[in-house]
Protein backbone atom coordinates (compact mmCIF):
# COMPACT_ATOMS: atom_id res chain seq x y z
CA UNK A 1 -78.89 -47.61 -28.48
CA UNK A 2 -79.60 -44.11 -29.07
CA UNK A 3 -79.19 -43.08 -25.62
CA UNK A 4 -76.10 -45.22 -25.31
CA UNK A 5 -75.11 -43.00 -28.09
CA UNK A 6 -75.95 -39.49 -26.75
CA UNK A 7 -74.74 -40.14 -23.39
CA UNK A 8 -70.82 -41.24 -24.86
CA UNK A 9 -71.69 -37.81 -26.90
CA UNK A 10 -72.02 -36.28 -23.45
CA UNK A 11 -69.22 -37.56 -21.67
CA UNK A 12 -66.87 -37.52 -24.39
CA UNK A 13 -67.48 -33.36 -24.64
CA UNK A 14 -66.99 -33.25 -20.70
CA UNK A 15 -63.92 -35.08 -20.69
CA UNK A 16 -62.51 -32.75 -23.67
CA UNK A 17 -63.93 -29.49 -22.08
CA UNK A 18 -62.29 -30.07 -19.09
CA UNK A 19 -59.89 -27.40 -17.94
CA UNK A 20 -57.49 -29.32 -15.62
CA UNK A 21 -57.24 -32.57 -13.68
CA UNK A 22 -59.42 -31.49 -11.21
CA UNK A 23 -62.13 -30.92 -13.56
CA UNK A 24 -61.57 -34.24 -15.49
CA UNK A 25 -61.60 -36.04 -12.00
CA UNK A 26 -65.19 -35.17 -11.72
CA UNK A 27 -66.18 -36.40 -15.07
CA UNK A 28 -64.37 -39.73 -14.23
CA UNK A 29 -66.50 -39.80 -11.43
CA UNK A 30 -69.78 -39.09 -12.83
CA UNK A 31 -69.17 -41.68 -15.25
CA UNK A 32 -66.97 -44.47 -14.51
CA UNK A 33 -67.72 -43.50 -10.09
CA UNK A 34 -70.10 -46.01 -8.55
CA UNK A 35 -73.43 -44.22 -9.37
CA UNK A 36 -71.99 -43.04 -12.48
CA UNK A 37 -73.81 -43.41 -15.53
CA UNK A 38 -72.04 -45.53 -16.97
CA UNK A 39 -71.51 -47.87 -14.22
CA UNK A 40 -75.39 -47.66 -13.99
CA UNK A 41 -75.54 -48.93 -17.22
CA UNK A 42 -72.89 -51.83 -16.63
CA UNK A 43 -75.53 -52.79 -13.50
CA UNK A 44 -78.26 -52.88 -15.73
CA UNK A 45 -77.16 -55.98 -17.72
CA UNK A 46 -77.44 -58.66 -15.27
CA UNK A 47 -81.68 -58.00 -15.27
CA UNK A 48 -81.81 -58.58 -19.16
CA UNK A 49 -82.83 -61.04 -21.37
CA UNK A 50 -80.27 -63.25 -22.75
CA UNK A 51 -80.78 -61.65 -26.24
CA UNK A 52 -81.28 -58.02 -24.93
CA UNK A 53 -77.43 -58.38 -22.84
CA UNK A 54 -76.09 -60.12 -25.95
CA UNK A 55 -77.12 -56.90 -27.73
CA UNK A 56 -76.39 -54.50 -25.13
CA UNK A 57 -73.34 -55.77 -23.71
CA UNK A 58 -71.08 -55.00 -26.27
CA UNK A 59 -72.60 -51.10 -26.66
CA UNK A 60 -72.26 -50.36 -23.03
CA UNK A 61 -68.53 -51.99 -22.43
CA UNK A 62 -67.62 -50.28 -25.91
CA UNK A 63 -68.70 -46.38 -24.44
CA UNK A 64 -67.15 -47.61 -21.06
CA UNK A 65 -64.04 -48.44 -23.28
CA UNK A 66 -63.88 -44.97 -25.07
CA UNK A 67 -64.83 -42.87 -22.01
CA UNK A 68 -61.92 -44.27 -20.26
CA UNK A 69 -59.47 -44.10 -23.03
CA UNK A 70 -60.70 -40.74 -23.75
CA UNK A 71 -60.20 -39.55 -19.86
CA UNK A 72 -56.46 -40.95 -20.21
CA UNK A 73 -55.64 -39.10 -23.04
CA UNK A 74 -57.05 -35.75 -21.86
CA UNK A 75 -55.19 -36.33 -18.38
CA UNK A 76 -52.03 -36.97 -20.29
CA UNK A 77 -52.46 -33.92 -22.01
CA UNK A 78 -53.71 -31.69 -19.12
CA UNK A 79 -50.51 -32.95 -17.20
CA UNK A 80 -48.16 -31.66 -20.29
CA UNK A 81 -49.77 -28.59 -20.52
CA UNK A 82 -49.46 -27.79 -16.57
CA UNK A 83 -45.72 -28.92 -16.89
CA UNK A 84 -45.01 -26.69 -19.61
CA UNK A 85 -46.67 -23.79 -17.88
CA UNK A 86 -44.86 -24.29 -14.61
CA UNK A 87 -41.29 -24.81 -16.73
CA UNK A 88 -42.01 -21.11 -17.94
CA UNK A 89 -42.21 -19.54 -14.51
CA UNK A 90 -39.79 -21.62 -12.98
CA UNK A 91 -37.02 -21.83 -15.99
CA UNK A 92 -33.89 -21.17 -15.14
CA UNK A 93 -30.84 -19.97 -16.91
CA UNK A 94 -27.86 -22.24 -16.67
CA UNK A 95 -25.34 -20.84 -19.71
CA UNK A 96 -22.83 -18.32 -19.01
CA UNK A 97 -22.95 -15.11 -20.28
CA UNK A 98 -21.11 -14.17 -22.87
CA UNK A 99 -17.58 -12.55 -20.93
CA UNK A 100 -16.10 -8.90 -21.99
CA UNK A 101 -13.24 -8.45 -23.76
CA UNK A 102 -9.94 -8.26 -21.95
CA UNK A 103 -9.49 -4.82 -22.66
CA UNK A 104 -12.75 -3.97 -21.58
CA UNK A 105 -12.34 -5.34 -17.62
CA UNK A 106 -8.18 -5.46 -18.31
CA UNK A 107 -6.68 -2.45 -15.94
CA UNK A 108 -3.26 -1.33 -15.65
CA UNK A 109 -1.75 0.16 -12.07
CA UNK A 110 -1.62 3.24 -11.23
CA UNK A 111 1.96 2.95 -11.42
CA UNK A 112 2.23 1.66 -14.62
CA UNK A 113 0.24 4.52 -15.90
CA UNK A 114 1.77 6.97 -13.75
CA UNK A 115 5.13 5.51 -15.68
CA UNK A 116 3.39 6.24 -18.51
CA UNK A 117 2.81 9.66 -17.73
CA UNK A 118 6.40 10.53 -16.72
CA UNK A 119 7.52 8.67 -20.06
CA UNK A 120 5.33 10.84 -22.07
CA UNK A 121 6.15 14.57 -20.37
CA UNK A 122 9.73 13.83 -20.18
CA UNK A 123 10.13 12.62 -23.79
CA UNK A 124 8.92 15.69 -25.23
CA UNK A 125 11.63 17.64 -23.42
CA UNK A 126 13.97 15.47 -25.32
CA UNK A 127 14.67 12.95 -22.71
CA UNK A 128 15.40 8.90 -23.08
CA UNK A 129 14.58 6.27 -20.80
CA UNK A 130 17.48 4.75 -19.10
CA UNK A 131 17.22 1.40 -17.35
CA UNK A 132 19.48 -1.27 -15.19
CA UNK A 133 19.63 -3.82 -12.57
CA UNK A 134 17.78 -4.38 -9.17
CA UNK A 135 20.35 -5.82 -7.64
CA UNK A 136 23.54 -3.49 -7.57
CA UNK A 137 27.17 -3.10 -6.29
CA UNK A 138 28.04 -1.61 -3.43
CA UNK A 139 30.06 0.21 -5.78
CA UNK A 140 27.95 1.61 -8.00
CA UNK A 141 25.01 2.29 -5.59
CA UNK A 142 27.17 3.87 -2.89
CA UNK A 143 31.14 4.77 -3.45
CA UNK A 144 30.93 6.69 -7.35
CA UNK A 145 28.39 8.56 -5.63
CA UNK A 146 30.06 10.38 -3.06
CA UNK A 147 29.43 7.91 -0.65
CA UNK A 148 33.03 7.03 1.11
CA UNK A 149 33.79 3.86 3.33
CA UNK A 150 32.40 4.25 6.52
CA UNK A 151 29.99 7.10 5.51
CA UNK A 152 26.60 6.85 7.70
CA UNK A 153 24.63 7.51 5.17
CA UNK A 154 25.05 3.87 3.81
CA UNK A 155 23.33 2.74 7.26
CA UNK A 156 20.75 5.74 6.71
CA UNK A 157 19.03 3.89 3.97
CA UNK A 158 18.34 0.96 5.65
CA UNK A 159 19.96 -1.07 2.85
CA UNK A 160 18.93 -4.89 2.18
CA UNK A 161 22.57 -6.31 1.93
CA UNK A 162 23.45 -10.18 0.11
CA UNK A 163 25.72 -12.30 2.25
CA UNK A 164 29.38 -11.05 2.08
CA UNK A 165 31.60 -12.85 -0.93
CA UNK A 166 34.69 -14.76 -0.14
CA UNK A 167 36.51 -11.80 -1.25
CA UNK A 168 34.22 -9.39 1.57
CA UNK A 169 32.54 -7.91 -1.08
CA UNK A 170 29.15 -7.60 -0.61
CA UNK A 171 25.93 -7.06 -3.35
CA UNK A 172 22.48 -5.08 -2.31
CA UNK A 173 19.04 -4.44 -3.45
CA UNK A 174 19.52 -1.01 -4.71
CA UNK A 175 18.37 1.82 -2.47
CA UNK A 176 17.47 4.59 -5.18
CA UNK A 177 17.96 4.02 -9.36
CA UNK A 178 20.71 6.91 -8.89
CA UNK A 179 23.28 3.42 -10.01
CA UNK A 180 21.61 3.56 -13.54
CA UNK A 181 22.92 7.43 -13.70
CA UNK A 182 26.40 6.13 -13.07
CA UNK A 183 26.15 3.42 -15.65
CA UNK A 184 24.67 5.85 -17.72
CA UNK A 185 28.19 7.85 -17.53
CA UNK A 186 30.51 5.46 -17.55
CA UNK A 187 28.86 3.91 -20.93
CA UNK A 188 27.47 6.95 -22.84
CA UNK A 189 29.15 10.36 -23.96
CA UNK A 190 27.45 13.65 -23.39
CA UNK A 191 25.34 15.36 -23.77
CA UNK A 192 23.28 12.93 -21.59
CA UNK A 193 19.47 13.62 -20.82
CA UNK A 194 17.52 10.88 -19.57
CA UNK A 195 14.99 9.55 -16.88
CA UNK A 196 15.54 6.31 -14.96
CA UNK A 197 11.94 4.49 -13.69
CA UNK A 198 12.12 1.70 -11.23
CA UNK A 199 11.83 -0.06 -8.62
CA UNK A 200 13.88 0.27 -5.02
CA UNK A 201 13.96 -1.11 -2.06
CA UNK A 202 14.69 -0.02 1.62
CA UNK A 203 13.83 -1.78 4.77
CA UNK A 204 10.95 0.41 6.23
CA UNK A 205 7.43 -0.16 6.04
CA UNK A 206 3.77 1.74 7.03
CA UNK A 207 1.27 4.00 5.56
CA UNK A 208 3.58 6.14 3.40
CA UNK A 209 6.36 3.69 3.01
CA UNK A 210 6.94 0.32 2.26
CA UNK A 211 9.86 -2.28 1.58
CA UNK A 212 9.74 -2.04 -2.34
CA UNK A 213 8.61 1.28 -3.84
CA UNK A 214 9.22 3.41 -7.15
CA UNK A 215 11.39 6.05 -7.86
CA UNK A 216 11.99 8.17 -10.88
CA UNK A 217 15.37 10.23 -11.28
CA UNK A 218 16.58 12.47 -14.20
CA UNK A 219 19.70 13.28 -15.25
CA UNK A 220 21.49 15.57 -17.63
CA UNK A 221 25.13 16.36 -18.72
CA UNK A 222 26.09 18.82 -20.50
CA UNK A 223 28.89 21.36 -20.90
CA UNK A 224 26.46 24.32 -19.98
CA UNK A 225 24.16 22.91 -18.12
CA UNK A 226 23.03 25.04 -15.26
CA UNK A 227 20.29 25.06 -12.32
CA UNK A 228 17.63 27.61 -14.54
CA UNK A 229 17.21 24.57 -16.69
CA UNK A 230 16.92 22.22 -13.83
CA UNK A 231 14.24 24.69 -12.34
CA UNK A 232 12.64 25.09 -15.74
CA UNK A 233 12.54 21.07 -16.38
CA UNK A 234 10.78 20.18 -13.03
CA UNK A 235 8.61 23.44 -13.16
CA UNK A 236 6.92 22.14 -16.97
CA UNK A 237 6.98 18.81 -15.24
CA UNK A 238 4.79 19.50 -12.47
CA UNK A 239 2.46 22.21 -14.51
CA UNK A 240 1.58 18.95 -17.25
CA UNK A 241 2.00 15.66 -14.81
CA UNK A 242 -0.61 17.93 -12.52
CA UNK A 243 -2.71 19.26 -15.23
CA UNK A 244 -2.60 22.43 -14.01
CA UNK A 245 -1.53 26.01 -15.62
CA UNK A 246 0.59 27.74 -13.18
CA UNK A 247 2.63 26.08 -10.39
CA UNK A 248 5.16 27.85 -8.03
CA UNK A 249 8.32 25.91 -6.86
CA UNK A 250 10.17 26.68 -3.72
CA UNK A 251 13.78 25.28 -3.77
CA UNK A 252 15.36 25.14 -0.32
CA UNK A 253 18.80 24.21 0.88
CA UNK A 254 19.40 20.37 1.77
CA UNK A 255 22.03 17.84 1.19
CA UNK A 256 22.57 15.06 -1.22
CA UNK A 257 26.43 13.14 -1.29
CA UNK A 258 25.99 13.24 -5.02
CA UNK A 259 24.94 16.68 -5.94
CA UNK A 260 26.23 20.47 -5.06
CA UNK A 261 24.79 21.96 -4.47
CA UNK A 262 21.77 20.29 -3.19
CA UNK A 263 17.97 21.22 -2.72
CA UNK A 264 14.70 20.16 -1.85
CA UNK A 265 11.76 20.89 -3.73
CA UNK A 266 8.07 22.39 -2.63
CA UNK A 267 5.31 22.66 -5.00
CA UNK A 268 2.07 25.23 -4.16
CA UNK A 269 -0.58 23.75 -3.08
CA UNK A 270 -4.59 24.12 -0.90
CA UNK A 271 -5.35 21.23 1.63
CA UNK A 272 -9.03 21.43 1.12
CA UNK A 273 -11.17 18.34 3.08
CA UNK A 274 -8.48 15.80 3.09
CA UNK A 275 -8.00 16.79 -0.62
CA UNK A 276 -4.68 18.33 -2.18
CA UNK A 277 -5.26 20.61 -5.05
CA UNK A 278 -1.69 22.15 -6.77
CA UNK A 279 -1.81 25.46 -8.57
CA UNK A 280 -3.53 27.29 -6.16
CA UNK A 281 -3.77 28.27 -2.58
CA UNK A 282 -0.79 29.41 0.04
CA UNK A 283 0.10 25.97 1.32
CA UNK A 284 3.64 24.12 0.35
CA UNK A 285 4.02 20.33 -0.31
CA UNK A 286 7.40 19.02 -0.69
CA UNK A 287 7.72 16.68 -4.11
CA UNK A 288 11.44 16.24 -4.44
CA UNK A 289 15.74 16.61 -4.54
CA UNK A 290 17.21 17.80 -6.95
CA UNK A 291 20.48 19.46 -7.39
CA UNK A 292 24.10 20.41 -9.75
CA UNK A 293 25.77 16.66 -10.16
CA UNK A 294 28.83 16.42 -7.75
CA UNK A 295 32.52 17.15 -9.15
CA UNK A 296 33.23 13.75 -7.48
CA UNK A 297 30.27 11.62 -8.88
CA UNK A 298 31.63 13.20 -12.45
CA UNK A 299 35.21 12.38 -11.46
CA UNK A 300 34.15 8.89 -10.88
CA UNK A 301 32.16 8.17 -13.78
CA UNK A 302 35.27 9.57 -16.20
CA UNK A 303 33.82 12.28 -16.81
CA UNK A 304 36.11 15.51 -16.76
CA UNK A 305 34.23 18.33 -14.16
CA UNK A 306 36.13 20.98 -15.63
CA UNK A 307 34.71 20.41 -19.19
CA UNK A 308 31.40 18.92 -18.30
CA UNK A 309 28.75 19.98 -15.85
CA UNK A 310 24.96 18.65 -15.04
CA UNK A 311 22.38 18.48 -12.57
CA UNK A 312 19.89 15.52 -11.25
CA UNK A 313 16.46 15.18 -9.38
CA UNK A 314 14.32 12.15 -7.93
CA UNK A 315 10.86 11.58 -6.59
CA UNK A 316 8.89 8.86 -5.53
CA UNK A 317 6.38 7.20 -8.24
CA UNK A 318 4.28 5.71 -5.95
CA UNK A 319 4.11 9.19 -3.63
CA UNK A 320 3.09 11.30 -6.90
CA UNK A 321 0.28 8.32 -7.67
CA UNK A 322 -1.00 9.31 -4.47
CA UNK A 323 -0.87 12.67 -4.82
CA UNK A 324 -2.74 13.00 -8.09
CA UNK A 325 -5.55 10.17 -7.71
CA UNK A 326 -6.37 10.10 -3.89
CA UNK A 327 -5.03 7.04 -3.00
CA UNK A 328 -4.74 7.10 0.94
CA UNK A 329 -2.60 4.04 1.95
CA UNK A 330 0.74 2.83 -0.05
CA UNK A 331 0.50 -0.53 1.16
CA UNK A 332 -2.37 -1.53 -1.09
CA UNK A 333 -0.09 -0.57 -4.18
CA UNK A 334 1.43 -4.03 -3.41
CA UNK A 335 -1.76 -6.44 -2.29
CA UNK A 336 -2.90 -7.91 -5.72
CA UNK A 337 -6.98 -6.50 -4.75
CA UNK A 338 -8.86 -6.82 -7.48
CA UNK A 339 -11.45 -4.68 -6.69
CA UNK A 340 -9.10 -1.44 -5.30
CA UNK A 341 -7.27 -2.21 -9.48
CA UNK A 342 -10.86 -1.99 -10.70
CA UNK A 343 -11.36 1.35 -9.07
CA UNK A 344 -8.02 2.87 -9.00
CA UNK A 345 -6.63 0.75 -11.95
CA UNK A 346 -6.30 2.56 -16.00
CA UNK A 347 -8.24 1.03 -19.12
CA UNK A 348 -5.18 -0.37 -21.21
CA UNK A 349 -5.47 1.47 -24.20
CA UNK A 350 -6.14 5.22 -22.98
CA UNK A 351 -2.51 6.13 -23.53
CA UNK A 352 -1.05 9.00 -22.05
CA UNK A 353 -0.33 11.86 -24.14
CA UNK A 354 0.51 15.72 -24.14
CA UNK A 355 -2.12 16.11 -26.70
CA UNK A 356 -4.95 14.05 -25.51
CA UNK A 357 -4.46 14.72 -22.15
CA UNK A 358 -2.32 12.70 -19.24
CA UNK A 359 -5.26 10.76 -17.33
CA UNK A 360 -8.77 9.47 -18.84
């Protein structure tokens, strides 16, 4: 009995010393195997005495009993352990993470900003923001501005026309926001000084151009109103929408059916590696028209030319965008990429200001 006794004390501290399955296997074996010990024993009985196997019986099926019961419960626990081990390297993380706040991966367009911008310089000068429809007489956007029946400038625009009314009449996608300066006129008394953002459209499209674009024209009317203001107005313009300290302006003859007299504008600038830097160098960029409101336009809006006198300019929004961030191609102002608003685009609450600077 006492070796029955210190050979379960054996096999019991092999089975719990075992380090994994593999080692437990072999204890299994050298006990329960064929030639193991305890199977040796369980041979044993059939050469005793009827009293000695009454006595012995019991002892030996008892530490076969434990040894086995023992083995199962350290496999059991050997085979949780390696689970939980393997779970550790192999975990993986199914939650999502926790998402930024809209403002934080929120960007605004370049031409909302640039709008912005404009808004910002232009108010401190004193100016309001005017506003009016897309779609547009052919009155408004063509004959009270100089443009008579028949003229071929209405063809020059390449203007996207509504089917004719029963009455002939005919409505159009406006071709510049110069309509707004008319209803400006005709519903406010001077002095006038605003700027009219928005959009325009004109049937062309490539690199530099493209169906619907953004245009931003000024106007004031005054009784004294002359073209040293004009030239002072665009010159502050460019100097704080450019963020630079000096600019020089060349203003060269051209013509506009609304203004007279009429000029295009060219702002100093170095071409510099595909770059375009303003403020410096002995290159000339042209930015925009500009010119002394027509005695006609004035005429037509009831305004009296004798008493009142003003002048007007307009540039493309989307062309200045360009200009002053680097953007190469128009077209992908209009293509809803994600990833070209998440390079180009504006965090939504830098706002543009005189005093805290135009861009972030």
């Amino acid at each position: 009995m006492s070796d029955i006794a210190q050979l379960e004390k054996d096999l019991l501290a092999g089975v719990a010393s075992a380090k994994d399955e593999a080692a437990l296997e072999a204890v299994r074996v050298a006990a329960l195997g064929k030639s193991g010990s305890v199977s040796t024993l369980l041979k044993t009985l059939g050469s005793m005495a009827p009293d000695e196997r009454k006595l012995q019986g019991p002892a030996i099926n008892g530490l076969k009993d434990r040894v086995t019961a023992a083995i199962f419960e350290r496999k059991d626990a050997l085979g949780a352990a390696a689970l939980d081990a393997r779970l550790v390297t192999e975990t993986i993380d199914v939650t999502l993470p926790v998402r930024d706040a809209p403002a934080e991966t929120g960007r605004l367009h370049p031409i909302s900003q640039v709008i912005d911008e404009l808004t910002a310089i232009f108010a401190d000068m004193g100016f309001a923001v005017a506003e009016g429809p897309d779609i547009e007489t052919d009155d408004y956007n063509f004959t009270k501005l100089n443009f008579p029946e028949g003229h071929p400038a209405r063809e020059m625009h390449d203007t996207f026309y509504f089917p004719p009314k029963p009455d002939g009449s005919r409505l159009l996608l406006r071709t510049h926001t110069s309509p707004v300066q008319v209803r400006t006129m005709l519903t406010q008394k001077p002095p006038i000084r605003v700027i009219i953002p928005g959009r325009t459209y004109r049937s062309d499209s490539d690199q530099t151009h493209t169906p619907m674009f953004h245009q931003v024209e000024g106007l004031v009317i005054d009784k004294s109103s002359h073209l040293g203001h004009l030239k002072w107005i665009l010159e502050e313009f460019c100097k704080a929408f450019f963020e630079v300290d000096s600019v020089k302006m060349r203003f060269r003859p051209s013509f506009f059916p609304f203004t007279e007299p009429s000029m295009e504008v060219d702002i100093q600038c170095k071409r510099d590696k595909g770059e375009i830097r303003f403020g410096e160098g002995e290159d000339w960029l042209e930015i925009l028209g500009c010119g002394m409101v027509h005695p006609n336009v004035l005429r037509n809006c009831g305004l009296d030319p004798d008493e009142y006198q003003g002048f007007a300019w307009g540039l493309g929004i989307d062309r200045i965008a360009m200009l002053k961030y680097g953007m190469p191609d128009l077209r992908a102002f209009f293509e809803a990429d994600v990833r070209w608003l998440a390079h180009y685009g504006f965090r939504p609450l830098d706002f543009p200001t005189l005093a805290g600077g135009l861009s972030p």
